[in-house]
N, C-alpha and C. Protein backbone atom coordinates (compact mmCIF):
# COMPACT_ATOMS: atom_id res chain seq x y z
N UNK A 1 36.24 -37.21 30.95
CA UNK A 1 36.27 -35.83 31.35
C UNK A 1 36.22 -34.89 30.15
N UNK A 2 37.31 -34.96 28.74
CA UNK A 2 37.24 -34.25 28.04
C UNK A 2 35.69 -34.01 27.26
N UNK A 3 34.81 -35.10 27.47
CA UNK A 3 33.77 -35.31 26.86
C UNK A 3 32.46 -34.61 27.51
N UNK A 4 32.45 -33.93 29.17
CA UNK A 4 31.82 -33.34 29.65
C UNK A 4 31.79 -31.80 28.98
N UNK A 5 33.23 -31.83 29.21
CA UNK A 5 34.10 -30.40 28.43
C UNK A 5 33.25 -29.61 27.13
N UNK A 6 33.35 -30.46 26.26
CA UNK A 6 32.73 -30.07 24.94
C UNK A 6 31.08 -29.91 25.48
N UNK A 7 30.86 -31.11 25.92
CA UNK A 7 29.20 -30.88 25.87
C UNK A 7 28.56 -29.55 26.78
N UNK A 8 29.59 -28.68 27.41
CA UNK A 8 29.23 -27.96 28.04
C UNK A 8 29.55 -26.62 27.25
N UNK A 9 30.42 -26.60 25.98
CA UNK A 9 30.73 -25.46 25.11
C UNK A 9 29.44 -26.17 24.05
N UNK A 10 28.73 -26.70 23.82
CA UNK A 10 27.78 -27.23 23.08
C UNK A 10 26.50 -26.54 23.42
N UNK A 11 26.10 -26.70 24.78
CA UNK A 11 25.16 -26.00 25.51
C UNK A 11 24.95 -24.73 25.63
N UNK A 12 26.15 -23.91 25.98
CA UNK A 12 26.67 -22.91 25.72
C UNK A 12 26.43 -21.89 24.59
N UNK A 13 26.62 -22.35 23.41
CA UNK A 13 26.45 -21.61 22.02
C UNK A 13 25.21 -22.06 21.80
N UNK A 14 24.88 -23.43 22.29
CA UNK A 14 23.08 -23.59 21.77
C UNK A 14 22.23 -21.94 22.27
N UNK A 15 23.14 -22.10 23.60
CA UNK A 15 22.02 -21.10 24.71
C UNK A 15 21.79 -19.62 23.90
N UNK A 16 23.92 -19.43 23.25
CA UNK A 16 23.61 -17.99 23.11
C UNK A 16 22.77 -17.58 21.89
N UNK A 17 22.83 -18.55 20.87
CA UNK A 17 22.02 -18.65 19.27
C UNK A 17 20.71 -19.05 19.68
N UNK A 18 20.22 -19.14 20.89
CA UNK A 18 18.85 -19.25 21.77
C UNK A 18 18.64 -17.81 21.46
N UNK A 19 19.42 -17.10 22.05
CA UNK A 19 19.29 -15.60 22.82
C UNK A 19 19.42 -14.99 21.72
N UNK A 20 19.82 -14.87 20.82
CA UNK A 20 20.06 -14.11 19.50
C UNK A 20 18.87 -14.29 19.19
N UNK A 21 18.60 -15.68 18.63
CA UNK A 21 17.17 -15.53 17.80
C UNK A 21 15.85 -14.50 18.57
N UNK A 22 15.95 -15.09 19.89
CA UNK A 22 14.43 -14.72 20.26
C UNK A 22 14.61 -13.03 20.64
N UNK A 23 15.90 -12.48 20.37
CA UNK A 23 16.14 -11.20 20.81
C UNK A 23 15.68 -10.17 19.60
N UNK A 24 16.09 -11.07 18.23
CA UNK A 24 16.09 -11.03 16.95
C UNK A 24 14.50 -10.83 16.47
N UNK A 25 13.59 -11.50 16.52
CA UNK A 25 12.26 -11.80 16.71
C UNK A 25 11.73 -10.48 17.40
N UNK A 26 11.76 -10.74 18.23
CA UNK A 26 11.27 -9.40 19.22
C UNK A 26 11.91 -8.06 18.74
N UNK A 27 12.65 -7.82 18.52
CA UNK A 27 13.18 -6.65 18.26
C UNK A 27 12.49 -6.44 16.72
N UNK A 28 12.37 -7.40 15.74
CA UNK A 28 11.85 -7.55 14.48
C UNK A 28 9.98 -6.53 15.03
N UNK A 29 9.36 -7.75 15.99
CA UNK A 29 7.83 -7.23 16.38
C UNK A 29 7.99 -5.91 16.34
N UNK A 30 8.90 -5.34 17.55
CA UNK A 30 8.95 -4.12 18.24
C UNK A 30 8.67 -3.47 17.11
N UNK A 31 9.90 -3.34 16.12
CA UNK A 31 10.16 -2.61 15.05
C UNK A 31 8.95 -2.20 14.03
N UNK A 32 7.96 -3.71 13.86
CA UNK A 32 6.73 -3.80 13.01
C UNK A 32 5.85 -2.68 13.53
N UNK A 33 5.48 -3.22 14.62
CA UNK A 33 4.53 -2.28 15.84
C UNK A 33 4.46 -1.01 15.81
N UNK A 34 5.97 -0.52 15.82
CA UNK A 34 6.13 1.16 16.41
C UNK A 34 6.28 1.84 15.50
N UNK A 35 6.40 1.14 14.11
CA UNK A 35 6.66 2.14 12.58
C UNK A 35 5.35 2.92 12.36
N UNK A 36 5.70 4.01 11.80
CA UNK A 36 4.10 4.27 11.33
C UNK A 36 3.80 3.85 10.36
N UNK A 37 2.11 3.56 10.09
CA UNK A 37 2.33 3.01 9.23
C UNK A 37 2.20 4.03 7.65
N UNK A 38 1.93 4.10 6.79
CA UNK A 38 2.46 4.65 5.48
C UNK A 38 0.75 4.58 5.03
N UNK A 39 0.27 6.38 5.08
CA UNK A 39 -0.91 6.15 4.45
C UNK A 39 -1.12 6.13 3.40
N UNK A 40 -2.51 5.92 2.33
CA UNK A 40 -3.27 5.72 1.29
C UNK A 40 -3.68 6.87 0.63
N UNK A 41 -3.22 7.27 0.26
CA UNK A 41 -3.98 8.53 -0.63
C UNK A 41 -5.12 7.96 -1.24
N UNK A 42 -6.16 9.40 -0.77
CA UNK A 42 -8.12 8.95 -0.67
C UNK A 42 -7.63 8.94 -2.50
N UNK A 43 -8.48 8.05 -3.03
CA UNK A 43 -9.00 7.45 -4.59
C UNK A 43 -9.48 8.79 -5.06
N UNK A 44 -8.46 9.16 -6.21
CA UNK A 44 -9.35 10.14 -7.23
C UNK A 44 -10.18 9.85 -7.77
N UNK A 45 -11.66 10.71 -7.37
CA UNK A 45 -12.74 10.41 -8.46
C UNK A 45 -12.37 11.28 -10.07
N UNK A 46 -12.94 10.37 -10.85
CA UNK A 46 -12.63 11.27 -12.69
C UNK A 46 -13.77 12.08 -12.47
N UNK A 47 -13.01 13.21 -13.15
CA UNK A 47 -13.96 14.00 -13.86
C UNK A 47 -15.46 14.22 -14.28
N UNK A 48 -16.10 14.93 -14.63
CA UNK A 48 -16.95 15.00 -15.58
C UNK A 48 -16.91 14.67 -16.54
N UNK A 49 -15.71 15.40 -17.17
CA UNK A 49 -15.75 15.35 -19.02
C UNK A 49 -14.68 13.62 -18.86
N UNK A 50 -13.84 13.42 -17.73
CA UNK A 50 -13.48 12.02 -18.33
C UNK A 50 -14.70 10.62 -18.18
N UNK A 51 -15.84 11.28 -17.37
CA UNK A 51 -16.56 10.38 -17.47
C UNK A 51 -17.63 10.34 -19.02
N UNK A 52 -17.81 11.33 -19.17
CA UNK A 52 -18.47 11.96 -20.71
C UNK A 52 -18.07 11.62 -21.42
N UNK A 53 -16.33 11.17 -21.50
CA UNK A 53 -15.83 10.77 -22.87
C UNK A 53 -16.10 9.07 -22.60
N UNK A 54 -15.78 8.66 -21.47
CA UNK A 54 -15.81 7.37 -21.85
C UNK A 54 -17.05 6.37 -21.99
N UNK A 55 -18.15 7.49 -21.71
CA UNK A 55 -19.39 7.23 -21.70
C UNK A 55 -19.48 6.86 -23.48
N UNK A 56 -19.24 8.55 -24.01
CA UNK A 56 -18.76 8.29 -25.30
C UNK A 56 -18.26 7.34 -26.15
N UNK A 57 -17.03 7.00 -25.88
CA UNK A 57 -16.27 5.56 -25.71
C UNK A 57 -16.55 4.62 -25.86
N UNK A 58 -17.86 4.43 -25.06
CA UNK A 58 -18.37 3.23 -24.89
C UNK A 58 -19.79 2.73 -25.99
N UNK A 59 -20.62 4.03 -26.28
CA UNK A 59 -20.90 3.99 -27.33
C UNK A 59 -22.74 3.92 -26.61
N UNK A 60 -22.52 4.67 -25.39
CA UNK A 60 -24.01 5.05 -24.59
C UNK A 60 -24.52 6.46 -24.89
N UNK A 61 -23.78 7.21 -25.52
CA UNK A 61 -24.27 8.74 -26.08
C UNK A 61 -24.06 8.76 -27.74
N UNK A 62 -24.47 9.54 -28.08
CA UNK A 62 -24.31 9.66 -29.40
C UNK A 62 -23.21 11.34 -29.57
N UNK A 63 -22.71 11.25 -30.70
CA UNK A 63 -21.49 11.97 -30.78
C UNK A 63 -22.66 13.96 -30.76
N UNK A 64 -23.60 14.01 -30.64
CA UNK A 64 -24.39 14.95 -30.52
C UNK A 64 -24.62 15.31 -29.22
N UNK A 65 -25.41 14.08 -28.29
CA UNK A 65 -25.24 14.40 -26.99
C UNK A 65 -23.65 14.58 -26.53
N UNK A 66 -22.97 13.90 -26.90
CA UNK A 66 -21.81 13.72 -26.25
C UNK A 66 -20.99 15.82 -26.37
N UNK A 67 -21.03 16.34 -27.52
CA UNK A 67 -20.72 17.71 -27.77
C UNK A 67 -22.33 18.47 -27.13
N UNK A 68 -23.11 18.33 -27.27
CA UNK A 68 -23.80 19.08 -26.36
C UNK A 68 -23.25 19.12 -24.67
N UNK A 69 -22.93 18.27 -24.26
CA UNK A 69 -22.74 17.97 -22.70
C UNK A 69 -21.34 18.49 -22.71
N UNK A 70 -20.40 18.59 -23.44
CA UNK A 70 -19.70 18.80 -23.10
C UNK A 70 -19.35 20.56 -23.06
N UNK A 71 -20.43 21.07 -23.97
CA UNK A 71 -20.90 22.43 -24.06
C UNK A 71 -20.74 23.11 -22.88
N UNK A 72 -21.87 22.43 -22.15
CA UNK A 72 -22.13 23.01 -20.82
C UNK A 72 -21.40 22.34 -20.03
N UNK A 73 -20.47 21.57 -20.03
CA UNK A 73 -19.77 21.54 -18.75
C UNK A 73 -18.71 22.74 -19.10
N UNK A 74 -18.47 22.78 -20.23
CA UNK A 74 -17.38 24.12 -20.35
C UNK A 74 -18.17 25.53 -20.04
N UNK A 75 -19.40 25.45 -20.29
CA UNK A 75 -19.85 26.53 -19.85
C UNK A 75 -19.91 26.53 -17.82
N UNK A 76 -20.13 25.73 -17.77
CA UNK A 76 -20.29 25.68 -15.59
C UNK A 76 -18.66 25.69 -15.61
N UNK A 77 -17.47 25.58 -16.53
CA UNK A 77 -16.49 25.84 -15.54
C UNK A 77 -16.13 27.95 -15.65
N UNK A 78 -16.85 28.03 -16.94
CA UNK A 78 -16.68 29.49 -17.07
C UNK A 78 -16.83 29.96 -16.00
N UNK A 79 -18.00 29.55 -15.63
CA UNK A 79 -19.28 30.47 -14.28
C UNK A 79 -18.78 30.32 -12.92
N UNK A 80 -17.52 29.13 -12.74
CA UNK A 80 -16.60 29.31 -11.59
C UNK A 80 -15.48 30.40 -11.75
């Protein structure tokens, strides 16, 4: 008899650590699901002049073009 006893407090806590987990789980989904999610700020494009310098940089302009161009981009920001 005592041995039915236990196996029925055995069953018991299996059931309720049943019910926890899968309550646990689900409530976890729910939670995933209904958050918002966290946007991306759109990709800054560089510049002009940071593309000019690294053009520079790189050693595709010569230090003549490179101060000419950069002439007139200072001049087009005047003219805004």
């Amino acid at each position: 008899m005592m041995h039915s006893g236990s196996n029925a407090v055995f069953w018991t806590v299996t059931v309720v650590v049943a019910w926890v987990l899968v309550s646990a789980v689900a409530a976890g989904i729910a939670i995933r699901l209904l958050r918002p999610r966290r946007r991306q700020p759109p990709p800054t494009l560089p510049s002009p002049l940071d593309i000019l310098e690294r053009r520079f940089a790189a050693g595709e302009i010569t230090r003549e073009d490179f101060d000419e161009a950069r002439a007139r981009l200072r001049e087009h920001e005047l003219d805004l």
